[in-house]
Structure formats: C-alpha cells, structure tokens
C-alpha atoms as a PDB file:
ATOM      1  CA  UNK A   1     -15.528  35.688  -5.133  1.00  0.00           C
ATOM      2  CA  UNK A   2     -16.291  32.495  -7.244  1.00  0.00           C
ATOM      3  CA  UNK A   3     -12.821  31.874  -7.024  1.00  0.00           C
ATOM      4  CA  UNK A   4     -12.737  31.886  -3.420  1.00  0.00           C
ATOM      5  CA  UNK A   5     -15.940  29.231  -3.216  1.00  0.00           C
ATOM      6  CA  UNK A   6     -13.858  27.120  -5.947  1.00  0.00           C
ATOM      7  CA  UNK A   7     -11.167  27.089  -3.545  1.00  0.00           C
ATOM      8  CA  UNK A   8     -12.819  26.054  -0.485  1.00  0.00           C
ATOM      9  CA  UNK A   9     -14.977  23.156  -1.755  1.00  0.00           C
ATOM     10  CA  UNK A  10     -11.118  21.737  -3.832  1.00  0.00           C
ATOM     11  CA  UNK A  11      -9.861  22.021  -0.060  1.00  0.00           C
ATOM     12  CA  UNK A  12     -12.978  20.427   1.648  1.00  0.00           C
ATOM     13  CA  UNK A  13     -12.054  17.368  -0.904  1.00  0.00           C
ATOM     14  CA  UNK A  14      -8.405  17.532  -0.775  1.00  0.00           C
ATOM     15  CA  UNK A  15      -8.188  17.179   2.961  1.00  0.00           C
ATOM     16  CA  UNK A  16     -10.457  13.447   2.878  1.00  0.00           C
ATOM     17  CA  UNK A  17      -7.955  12.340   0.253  1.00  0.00           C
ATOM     18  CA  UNK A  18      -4.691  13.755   1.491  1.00  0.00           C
ATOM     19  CA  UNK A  19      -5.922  11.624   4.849  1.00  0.00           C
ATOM     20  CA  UNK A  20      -6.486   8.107   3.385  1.00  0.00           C
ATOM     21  CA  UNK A  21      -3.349   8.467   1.371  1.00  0.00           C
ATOM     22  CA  UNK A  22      -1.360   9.572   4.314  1.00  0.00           C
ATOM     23  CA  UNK A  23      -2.942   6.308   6.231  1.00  0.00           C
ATOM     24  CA  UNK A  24      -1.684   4.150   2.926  1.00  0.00           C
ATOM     25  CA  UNK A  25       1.331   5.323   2.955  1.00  0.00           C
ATOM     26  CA  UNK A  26       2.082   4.377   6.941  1.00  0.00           C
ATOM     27  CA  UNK A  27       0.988   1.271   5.928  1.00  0.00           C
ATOM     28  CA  UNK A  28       3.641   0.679   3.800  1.00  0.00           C
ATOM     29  CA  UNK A  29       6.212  -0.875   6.675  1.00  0.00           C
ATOM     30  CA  UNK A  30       3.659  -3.358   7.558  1.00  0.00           C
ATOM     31  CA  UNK A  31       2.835  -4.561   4.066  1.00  0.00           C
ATOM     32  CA  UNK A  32       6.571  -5.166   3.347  1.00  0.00           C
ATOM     33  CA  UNK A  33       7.403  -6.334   7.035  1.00  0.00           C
ATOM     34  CA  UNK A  34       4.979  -8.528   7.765  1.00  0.00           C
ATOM     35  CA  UNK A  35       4.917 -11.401   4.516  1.00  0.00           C
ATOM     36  CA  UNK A  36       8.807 -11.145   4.945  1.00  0.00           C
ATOM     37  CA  UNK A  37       8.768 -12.044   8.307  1.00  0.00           C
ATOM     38  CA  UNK A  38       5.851 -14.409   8.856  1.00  0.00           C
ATOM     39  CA  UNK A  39       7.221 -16.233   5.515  1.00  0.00           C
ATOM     40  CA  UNK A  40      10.720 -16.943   7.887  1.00  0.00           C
ATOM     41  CA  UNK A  41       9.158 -17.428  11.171  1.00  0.00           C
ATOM     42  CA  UNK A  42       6.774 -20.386   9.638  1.00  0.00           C
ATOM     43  CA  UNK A  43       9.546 -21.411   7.373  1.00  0.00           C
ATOM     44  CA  UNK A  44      12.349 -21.672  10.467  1.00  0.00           C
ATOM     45  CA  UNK A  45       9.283 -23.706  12.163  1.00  0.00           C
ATOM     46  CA  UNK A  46       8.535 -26.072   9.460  1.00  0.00           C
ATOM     47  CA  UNK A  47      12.692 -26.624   9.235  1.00  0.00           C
ATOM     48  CA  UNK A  48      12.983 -27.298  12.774  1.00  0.00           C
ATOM     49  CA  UNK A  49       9.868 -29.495  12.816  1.00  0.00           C
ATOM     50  CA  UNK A  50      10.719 -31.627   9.471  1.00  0.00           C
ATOM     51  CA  UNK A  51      14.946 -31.222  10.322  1.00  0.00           C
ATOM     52  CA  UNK A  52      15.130 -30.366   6.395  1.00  0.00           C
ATOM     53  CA  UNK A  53      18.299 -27.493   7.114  1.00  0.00           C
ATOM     54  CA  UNK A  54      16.880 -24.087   5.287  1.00  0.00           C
ATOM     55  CA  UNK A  55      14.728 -25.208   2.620  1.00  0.00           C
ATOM     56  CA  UNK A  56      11.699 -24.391   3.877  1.00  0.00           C
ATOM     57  CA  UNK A  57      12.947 -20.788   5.551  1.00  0.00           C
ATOM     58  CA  UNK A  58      14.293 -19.630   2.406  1.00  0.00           C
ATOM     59  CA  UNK A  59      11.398 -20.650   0.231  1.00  0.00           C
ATOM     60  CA  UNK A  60       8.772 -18.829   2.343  1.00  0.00           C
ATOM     61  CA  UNK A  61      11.154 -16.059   2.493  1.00  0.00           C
ATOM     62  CA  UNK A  62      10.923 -15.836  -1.380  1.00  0.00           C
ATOM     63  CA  UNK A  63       6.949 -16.515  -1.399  1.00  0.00           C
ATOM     64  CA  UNK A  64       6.897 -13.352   1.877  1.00  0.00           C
ATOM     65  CA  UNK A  65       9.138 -10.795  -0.066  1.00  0.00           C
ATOM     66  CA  UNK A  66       7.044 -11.755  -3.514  1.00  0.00           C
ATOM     67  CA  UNK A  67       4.162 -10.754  -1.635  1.00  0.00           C
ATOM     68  CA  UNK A  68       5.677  -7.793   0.008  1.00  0.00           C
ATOM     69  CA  UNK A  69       6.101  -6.399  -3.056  1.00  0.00           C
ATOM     70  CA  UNK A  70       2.693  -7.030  -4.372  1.00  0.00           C
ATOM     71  CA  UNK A  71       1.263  -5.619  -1.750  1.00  0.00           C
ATOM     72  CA  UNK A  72       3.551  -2.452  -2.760  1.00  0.00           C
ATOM     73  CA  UNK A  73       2.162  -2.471  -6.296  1.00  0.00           C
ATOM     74  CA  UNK A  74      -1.287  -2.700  -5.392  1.00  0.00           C
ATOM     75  CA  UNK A  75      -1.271   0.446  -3.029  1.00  0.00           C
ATOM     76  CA  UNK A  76       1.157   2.550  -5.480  1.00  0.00           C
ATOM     77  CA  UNK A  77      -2.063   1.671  -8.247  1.00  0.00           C
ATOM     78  CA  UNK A  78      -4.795   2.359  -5.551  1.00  0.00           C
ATOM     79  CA  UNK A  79      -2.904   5.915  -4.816  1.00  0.00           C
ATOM     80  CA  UNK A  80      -2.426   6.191  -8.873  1.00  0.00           C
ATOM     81  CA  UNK A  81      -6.074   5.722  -9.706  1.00  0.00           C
ATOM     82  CA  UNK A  82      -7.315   8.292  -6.050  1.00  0.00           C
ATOM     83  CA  UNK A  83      -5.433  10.579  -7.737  1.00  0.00           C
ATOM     84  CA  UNK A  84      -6.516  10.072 -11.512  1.00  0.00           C
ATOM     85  CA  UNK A  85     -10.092  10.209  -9.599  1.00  0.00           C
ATOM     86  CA  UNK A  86      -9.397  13.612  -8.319  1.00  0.00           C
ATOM     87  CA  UNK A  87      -7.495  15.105 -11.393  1.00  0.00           C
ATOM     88  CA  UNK A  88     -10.970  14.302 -13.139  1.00  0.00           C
ATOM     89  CA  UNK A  89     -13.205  16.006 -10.593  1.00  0.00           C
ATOM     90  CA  UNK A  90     -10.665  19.013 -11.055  1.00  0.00           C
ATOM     91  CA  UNK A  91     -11.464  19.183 -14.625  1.00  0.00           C
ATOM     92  CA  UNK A  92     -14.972  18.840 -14.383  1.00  0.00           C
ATOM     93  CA  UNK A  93     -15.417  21.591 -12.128  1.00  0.00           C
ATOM     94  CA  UNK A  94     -13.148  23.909 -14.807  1.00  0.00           C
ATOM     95  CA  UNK A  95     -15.357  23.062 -17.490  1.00  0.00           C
END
C-alpha cells in the first residue's frame, strides 16, 4: 500500500518535469538555427552595404555558431541540474 502512494506522488512529479524537459529539448533547433542564421543574414547585409566581399558574413557566422553552441551548453546544464534536483527529492523521500 505505501508503496503504491510512493509511486503515485514520484509520477505526479515526474510528469511536470518530463514536460519542461520535453519543451527544452524542441527548443534545441531554434537555439542552434537561429544565431547561425541571423549571424549570416546581418553579416551578408553589412557586406553588401560596406562592399567589403565576405568579411563581415563569415565573422558573424563564427560569433552565431559560438553562440549556438552556448546556448546548447546552457540547456544540457539546466537539464543536468532538473535532474540532479529530482535524484535528490528521490532520496529524500527513501530516507
């Protein structure tokens, strides 16, 4: 019987989390599309504006997939510490 109740309320909390990291994780496209492209778009803009050839495309496409990929690292570590967060609440509810 206490089993069962254990069960239900680690479900009731599970399905909150398994949500908002679901909603991270389709996020992921956008955080890695968007920098990459906005950093060409503006940089093919400033080229044509200035006439300076591809400097200015393939700097901001440097600075855009730099970012890309921080925005990658900082959603892997928000997942990493949700899920450190719930490992805890698992053990505290054993003890």
């Amino acid at each position: 019987m206490e089993q069962q109740k254990r069960s239900a309320r680690t479900e009731e909390r599970l399905i909150p989390v398994l949500l908002r990291e679901g909603m991270g994780v389709l996020t992921i496209g956008w955080d890695l599309a968007i920098p990459i492209v906005g950093g060409v778009l503006i940089g093919h803009a400033l080229d044509r504006w200035l006439s300076t050839g591809y400097t200015f495309t393939l700097g901001l496409l440097v600075l855009g997939v730099m970012g890309a990929y921080y925005n990658l690292l900082r959603l892997i570590h928000r997942l990493n510490n949700d899920r450190r967060g719930v490992k805890e609440e698992e053990s505290d509810e054993t003890s």
